[in-house]
Protein backbone atom coordinates (compact mmCIF):
# COMPACT_ATOMS: atom_id res chain seq x y z
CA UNK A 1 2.84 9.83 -12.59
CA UNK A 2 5.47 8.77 -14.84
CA UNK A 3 8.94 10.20 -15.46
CA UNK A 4 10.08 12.64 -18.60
CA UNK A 5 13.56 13.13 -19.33
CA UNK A 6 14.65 15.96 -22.06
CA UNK A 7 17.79 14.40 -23.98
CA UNK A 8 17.62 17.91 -25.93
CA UNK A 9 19.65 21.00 -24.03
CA UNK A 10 17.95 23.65 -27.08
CA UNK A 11 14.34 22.90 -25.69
CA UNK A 12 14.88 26.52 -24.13
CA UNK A 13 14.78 28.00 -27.34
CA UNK A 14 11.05 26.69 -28.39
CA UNK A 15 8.20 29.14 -28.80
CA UNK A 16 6.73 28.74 -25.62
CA UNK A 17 5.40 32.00 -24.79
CA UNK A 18 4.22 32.80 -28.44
CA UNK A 19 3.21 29.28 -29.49
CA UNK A 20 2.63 26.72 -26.36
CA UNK A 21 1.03 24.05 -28.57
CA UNK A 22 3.89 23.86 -31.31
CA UNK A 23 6.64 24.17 -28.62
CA UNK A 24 5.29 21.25 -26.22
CA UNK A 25 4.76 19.28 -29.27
CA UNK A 26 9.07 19.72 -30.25
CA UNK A 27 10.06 19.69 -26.33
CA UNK A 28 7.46 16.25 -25.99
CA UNK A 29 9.45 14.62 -29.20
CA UNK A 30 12.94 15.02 -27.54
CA UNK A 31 11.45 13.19 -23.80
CA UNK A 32 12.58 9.56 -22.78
CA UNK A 33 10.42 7.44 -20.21
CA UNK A 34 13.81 5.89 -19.46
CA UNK A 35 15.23 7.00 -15.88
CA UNK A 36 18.97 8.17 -15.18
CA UNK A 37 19.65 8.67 -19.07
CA UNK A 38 22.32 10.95 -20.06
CA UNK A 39 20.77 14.27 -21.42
CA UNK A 40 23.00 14.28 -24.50
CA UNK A 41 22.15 10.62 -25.30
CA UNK A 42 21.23 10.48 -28.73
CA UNK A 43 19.63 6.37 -28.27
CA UNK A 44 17.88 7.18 -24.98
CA UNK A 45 14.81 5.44 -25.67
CA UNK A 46 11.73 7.86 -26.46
CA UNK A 47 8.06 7.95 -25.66
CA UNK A 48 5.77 6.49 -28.50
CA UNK A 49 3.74 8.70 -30.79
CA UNK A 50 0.76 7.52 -29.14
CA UNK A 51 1.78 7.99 -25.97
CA UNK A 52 3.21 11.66 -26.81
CA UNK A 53 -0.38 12.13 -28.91
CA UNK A 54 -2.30 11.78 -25.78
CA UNK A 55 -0.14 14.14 -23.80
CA UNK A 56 -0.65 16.49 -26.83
CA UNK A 57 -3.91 16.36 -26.10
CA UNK A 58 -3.89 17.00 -22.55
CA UNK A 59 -2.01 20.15 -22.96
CA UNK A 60 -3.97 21.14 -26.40
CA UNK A 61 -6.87 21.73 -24.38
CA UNK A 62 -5.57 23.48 -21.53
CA UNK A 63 -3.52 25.93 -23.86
CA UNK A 64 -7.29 26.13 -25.84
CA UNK A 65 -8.58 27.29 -22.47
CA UNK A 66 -5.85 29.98 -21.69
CA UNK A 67 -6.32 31.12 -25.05
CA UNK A 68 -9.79 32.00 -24.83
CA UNK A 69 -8.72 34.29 -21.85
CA UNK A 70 -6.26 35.83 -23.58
CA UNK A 71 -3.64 34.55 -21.10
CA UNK A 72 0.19 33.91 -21.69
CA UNK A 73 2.10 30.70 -19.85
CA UNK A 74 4.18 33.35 -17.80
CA UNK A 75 0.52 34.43 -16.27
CA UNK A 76 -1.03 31.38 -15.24
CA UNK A 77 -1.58 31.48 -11.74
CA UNK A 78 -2.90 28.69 -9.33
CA UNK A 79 -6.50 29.56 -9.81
CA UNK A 80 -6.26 29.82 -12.82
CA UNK A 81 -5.16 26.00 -12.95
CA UNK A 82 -8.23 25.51 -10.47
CA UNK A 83 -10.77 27.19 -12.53
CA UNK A 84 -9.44 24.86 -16.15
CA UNK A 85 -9.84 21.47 -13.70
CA UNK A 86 -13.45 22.87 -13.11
CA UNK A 87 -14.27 22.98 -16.96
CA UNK A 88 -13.51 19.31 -17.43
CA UNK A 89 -16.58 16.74 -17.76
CA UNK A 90 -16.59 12.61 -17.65
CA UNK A 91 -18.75 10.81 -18.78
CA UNK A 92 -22.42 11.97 -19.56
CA UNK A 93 -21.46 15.74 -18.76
CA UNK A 94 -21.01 14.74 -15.35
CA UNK A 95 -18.02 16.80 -13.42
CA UNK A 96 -14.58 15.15 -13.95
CA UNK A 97 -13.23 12.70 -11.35
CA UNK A 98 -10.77 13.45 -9.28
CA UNK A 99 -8.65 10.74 -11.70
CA UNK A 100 -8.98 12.69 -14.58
CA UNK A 101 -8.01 15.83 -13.15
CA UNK A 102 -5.08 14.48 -12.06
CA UNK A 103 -4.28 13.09 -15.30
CA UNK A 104 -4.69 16.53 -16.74
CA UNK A 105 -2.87 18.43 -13.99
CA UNK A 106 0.11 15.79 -14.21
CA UNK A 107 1.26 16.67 -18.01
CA UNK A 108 0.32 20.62 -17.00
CA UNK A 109 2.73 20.28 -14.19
CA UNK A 110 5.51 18.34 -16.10
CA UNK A 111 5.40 21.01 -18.46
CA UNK A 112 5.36 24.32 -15.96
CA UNK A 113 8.52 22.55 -13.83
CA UNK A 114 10.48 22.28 -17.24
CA UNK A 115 9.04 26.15 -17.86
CA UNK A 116 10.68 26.59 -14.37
CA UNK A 117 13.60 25.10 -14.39
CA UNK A 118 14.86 27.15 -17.74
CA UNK A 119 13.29 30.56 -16.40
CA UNK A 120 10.43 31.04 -18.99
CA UNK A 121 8.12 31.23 -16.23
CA UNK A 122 8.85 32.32 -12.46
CA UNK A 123 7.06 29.34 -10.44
CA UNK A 124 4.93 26.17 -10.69
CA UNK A 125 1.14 27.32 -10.54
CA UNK A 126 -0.10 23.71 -10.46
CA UNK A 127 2.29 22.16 -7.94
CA UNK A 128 0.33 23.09 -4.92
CA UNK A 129 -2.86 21.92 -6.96
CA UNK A 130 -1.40 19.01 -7.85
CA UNK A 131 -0.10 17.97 -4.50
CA UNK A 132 -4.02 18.53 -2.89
CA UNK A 133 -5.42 16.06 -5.58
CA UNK A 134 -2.66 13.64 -5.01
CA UNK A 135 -4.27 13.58 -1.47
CA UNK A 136 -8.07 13.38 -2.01
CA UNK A 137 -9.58 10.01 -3.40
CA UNK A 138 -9.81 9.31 -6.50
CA UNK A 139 -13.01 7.86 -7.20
CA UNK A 140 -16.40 7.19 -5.77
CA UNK A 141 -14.50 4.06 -4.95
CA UNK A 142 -12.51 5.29 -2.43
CA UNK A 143 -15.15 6.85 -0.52
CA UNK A 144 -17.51 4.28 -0.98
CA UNK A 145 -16.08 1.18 -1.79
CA UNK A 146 -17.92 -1.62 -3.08
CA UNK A 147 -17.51 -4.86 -0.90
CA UNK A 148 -18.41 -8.52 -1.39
CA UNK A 149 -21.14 -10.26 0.38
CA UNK A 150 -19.53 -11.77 3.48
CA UNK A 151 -16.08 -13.30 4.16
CA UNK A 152 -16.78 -16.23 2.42
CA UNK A 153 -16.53 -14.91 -1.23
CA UNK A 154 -12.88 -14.99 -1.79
CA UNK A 155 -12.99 -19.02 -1.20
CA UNK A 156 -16.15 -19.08 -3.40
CA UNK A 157 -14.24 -17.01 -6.09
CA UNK A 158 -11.20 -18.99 -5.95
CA UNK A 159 -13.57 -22.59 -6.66
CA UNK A 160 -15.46 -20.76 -9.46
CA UNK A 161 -11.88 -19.66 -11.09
CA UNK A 162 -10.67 -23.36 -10.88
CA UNK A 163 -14.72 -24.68 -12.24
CA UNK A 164 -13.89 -21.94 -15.06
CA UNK A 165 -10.59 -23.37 -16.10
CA UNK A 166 -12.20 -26.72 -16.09
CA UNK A 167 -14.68 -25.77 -18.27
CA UNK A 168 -12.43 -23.69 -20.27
CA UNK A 169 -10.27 -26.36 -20.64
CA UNK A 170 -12.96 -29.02 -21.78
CA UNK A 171 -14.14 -26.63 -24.51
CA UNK A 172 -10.24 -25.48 -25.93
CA UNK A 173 -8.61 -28.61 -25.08
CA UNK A 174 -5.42 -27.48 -26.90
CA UNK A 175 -5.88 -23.46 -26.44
CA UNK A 176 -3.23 -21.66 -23.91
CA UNK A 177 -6.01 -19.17 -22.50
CA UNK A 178 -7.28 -21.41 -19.70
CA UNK A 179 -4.11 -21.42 -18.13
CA UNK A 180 -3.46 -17.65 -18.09
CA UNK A 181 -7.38 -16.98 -17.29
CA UNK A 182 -6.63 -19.00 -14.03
CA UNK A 183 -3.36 -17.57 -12.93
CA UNK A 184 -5.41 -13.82 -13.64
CA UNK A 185 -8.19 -14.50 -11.93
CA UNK A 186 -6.37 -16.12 -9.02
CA UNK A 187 -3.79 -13.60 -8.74
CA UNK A 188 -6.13 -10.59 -7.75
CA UNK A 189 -7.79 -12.55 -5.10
CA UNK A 190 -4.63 -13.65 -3.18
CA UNK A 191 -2.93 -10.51 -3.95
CA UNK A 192 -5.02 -7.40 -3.94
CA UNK A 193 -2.61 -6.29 -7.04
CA UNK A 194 -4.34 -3.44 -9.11
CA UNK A 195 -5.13 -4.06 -12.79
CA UNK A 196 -2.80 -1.58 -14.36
CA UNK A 197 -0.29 -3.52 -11.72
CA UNK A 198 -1.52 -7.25 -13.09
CA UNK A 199 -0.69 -6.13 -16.72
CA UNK A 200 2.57 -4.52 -15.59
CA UNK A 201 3.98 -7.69 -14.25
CA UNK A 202 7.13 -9.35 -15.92
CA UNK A 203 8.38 -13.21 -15.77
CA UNK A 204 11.05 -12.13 -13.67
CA UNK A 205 8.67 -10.31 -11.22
CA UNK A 206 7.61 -14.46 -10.52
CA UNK A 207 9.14 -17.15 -7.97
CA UNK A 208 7.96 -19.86 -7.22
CA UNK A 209 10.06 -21.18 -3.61
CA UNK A 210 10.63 -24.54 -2.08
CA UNK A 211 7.67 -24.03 -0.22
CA UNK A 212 5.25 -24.24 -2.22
CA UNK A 213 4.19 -20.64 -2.09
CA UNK A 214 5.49 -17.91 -4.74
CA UNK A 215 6.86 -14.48 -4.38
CA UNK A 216 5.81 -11.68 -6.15
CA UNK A 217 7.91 -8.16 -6.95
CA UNK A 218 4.69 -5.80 -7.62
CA UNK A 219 5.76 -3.66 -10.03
CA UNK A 220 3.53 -0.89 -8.57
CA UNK A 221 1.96 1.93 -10.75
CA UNK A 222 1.71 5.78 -10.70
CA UNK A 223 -0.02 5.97 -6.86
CA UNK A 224 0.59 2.55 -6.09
CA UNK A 225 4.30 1.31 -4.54
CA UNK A 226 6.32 -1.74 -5.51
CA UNK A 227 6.35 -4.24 -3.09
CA UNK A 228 6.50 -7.70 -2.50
CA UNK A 229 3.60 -10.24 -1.74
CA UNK A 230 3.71 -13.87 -1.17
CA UNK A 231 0.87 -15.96 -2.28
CA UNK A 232 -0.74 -19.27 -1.52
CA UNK A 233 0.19 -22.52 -2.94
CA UNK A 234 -3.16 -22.62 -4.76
CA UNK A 235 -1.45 -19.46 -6.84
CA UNK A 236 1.58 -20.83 -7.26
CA UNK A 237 0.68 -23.55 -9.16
CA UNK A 238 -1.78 -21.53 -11.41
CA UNK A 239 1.51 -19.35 -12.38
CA UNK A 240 3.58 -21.83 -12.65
CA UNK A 241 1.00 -23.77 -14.69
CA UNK A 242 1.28 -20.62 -16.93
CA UNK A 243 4.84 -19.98 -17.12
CA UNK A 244 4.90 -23.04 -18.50
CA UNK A 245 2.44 -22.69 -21.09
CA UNK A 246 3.93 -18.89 -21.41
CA UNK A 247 7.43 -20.97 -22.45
CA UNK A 248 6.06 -22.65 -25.58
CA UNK A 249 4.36 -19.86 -26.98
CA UNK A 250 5.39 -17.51 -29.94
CA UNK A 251 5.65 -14.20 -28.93
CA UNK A 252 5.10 -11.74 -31.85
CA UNK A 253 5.70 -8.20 -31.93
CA UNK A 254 1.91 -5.82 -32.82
CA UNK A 255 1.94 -3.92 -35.82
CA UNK A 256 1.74 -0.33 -34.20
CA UNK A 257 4.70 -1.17 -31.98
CA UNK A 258 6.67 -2.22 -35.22
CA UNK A 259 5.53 0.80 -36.59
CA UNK A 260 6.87 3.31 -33.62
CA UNK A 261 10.22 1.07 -33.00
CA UNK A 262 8.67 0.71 -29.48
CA UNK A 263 10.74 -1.07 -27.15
CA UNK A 264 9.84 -4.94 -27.35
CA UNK A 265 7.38 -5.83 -24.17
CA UNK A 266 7.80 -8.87 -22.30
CA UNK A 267 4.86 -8.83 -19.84
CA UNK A 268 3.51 -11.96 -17.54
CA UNK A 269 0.24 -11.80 -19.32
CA UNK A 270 -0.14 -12.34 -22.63
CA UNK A 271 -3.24 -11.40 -25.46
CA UNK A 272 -4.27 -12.88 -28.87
CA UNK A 273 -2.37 -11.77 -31.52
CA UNK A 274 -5.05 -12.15 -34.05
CA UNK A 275 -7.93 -11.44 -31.77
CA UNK A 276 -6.14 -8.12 -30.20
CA UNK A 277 -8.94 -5.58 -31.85
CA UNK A 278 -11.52 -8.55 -30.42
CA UNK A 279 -14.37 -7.36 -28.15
CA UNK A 280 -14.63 -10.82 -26.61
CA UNK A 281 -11.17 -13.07 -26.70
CA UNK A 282 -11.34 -14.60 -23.38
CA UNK A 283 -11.60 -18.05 -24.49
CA UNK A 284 -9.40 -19.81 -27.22
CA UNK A 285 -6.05 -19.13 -27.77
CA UNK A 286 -4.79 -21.05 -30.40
CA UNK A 287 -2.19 -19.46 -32.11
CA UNK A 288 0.59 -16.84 -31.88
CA UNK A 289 0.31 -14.55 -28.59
CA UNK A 290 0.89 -10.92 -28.15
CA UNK A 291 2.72 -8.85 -25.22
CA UNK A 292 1.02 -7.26 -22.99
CA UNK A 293 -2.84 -8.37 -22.58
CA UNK A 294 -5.03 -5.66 -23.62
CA UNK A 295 -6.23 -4.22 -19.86
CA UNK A 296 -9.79 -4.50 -20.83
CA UNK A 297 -9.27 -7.92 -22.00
CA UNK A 298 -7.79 -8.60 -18.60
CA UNK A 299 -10.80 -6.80 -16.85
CA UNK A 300 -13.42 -9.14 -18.68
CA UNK A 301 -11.61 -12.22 -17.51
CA UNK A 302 -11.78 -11.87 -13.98
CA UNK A 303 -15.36 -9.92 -14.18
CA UNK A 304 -16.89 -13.30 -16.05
CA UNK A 305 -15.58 -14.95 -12.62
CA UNK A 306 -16.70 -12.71 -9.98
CA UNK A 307 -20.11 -12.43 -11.78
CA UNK A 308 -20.64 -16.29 -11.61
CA UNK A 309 -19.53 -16.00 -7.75
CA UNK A 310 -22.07 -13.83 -6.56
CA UNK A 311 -24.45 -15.64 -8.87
CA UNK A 312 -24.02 -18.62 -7.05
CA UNK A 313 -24.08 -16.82 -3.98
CA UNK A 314 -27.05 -15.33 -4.85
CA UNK A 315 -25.78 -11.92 -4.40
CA UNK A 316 -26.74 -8.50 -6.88
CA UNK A 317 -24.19 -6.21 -7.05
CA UNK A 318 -23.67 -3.22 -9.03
CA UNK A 319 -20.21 -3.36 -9.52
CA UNK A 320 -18.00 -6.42 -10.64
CA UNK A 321 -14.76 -5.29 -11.62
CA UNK A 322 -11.46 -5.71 -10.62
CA UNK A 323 -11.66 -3.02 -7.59
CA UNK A 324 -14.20 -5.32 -5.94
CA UNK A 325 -11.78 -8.34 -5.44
CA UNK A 326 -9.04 -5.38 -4.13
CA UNK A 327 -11.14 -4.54 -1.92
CA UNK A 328 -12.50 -8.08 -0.96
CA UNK A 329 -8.42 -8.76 -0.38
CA UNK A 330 -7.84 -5.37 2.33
CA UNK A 331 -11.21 -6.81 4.14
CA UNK A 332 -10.12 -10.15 4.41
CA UNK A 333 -6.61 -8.88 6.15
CA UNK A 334 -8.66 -5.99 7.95
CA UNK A 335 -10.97 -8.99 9.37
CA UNK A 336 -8.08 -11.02 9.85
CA UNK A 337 -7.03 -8.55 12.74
CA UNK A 338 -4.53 -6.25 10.43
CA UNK A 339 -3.92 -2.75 11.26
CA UNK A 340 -4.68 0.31 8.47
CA UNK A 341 -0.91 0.97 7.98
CA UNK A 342 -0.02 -2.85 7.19
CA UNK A 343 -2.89 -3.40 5.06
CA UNK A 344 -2.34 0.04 3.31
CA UNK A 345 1.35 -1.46 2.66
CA UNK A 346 -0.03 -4.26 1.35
CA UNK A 347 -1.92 -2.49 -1.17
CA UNK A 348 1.19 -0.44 -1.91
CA UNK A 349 -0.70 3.05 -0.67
CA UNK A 350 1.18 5.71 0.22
CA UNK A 351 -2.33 6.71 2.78
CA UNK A 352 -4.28 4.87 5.40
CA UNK A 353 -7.45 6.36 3.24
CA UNK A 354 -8.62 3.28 1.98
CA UNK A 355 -8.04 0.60 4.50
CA UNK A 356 -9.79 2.88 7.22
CA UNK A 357 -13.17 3.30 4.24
CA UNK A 358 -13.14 0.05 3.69
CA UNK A 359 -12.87 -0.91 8.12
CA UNK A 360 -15.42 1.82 8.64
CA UNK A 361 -18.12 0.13 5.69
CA UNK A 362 -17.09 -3.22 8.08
CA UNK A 363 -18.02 -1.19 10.92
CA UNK A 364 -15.01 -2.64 12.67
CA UNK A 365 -12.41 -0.72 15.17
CA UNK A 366 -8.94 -0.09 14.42
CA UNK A 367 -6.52 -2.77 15.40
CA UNK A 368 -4.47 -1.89 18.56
């Protein structure tokens, strides 16, 4: 969950009893995602107006909810937060994942320990509800999690991501994508890193040492805890292929980032920057770049690559995303003879949960 910071001591004087909506809206506009600023700090950096329009959102339709009961933020109780989570749908008016309700209950509890903490309300009715959702899985993912066919598709995957770059390379002989398609697709294999991780990572988070291998300073993300990973040589020279590349290219700044005097990104990976509204854009990569690579874009690139893999391996799957090669990663160290805590630290989870789903679909006994 990420971090709010009010740099505004009069939010205790917004309408939040008689108008939740308009007062979260003026108490949202004075946060900062910026840790340890000074609450008077009048250049703290603040969240975007997209990023505060989707919180707006969040707590829109919860205050919708209460309103239809005729209920007042001072009476909220924890049921009450149980009973809104139960209203919520995904897709296809199916019941909301646990994801989503967590997404939901994470702005509703920002909001109620800010309540707190100025006395407008007497407690935290979604803290307890919170902390329970925190602790069951997330997805069907987590309780079922998809796993490749046998231990020798991560060396499979790795030879179709190098074929791809060939091929790539062959057909944009001058483009820059190749080389950040094969440090991408490489990276989740040896690495186990989580998208929303991938797209977090920096230049700086990179070293390549003497030898031969490279370091990596996981940025983590909400759930998931920084740490540190070393991968194989075969990675390190597909980042440092791309830092490289990376070096020579023209950074520019997007349009709606320009427009909300965001903070200027500096990710690893970098996007198009006139293909960024593109529903294809893995290939090419001719021109100007853009910081950070669209997460969907990202998702495509390595998908294309672990489709071909369990083509060749002759191998249906339902599922070829991202999650897959995670999970590929834990049973390789699970087979390997690693126990649930280490590969859970690997992973950067704060619970054994998904190193002992993943051992159980392997039918294999804990370590000793």
């Amino acid at each position: 969950m990420s971090r709010t910071y009010a740099i505004s001591a009069a939010t205790g004087e917004l309408p939040w009893l008689r108008d939740p909506v308009e007062a979260h809206r003026l108490w949202r506009s004075t946060l900062s995602w910026k840790r340890e600023v000074d609450a008077l700090d009048a250049d703290a950096p603040l969240y975007t107006e997209h990023s505060n329009n989707l919180y707006r959102s969040f707590w829109g339709k919860f205050c919708r909810w209460l309103a239809a009961r005729s209920l007042k933020l001072d009476e909220v109780r924890q049921t009450h937060v149980e009973s809104f989570l139960k209203t919520l749908e995904g897709r296809g008016g199916a019941p909301a994942s646990v994801r989503t309700m967590r997404t939901y209950l994470a702005e509703i509890h920002r909001v109620y320990a800010h309540l707190h903490a100025i006395g407008v309300v007497n407690g935290n009715p979604a803290e307890m509800v919170l902390a329970r959702k925190r602790l069951a899985p997330a997805t069907q993912f987590a309780t079922d999690p998809p796993l490749p066919p046998g231990r020798a598709f991560l060396k499979t995957y790795e030879k179709m991501a190098q074929q791809m770059y060939k091929e790539e390379r062959a057909e944009w002989p001058k483009a820059w994508t190749p080389a950040r398609n094969l440090a991408l697709r490489l990276i989740v294999a040896e690495c186990g890193l989580k998208l929303s991780e991938i797209c977090k990572l920096i230049p700086r988070n990179i070293t390549i040492r003497p030898d031969g291998t490279v370091l990596i300073r996981s940025p983590g993300h909400r759930l998931v805890e920084t740490r540190p990973l070393v991968g194989r040589p075969l990675l390190a020279r597909a980042l440092e292929r791309w830092l490289d590349v990376r070096g020579g290219l023209r950074i520019v700044q997007l349009r709606r980032a320009h427009a909300e005097d965001a903070r200027r990104s500096n990710r690893l990976f970098l996007g198009q920057a006139d293909r960024v509204m593109s529903a294809e854009g893995v290939g090419g990569g001719l021109g100007d770049a853009c910081s950070p690579v669209a997460p969907d874009l990202a998702e495509r690139v390595i998908t294309s690559c672990v489709k071909r893999t369990l083509e060749s391996l002759g191998h249906q799957a339902a599922f070829h995303g991202p999650q897959l090669m995670r999970n590929a990663y834990a049973a390789r160290l699970i087979q390997d003879g690693m126990s649930d805590i280490d590969v859970s630290g690997q992973l950067g989870m704060k619970t054994t949960f998904t190193a002992r789903a993943i051992r159980a679909k392997l039918m294999l006994t804990p370590a000793s």
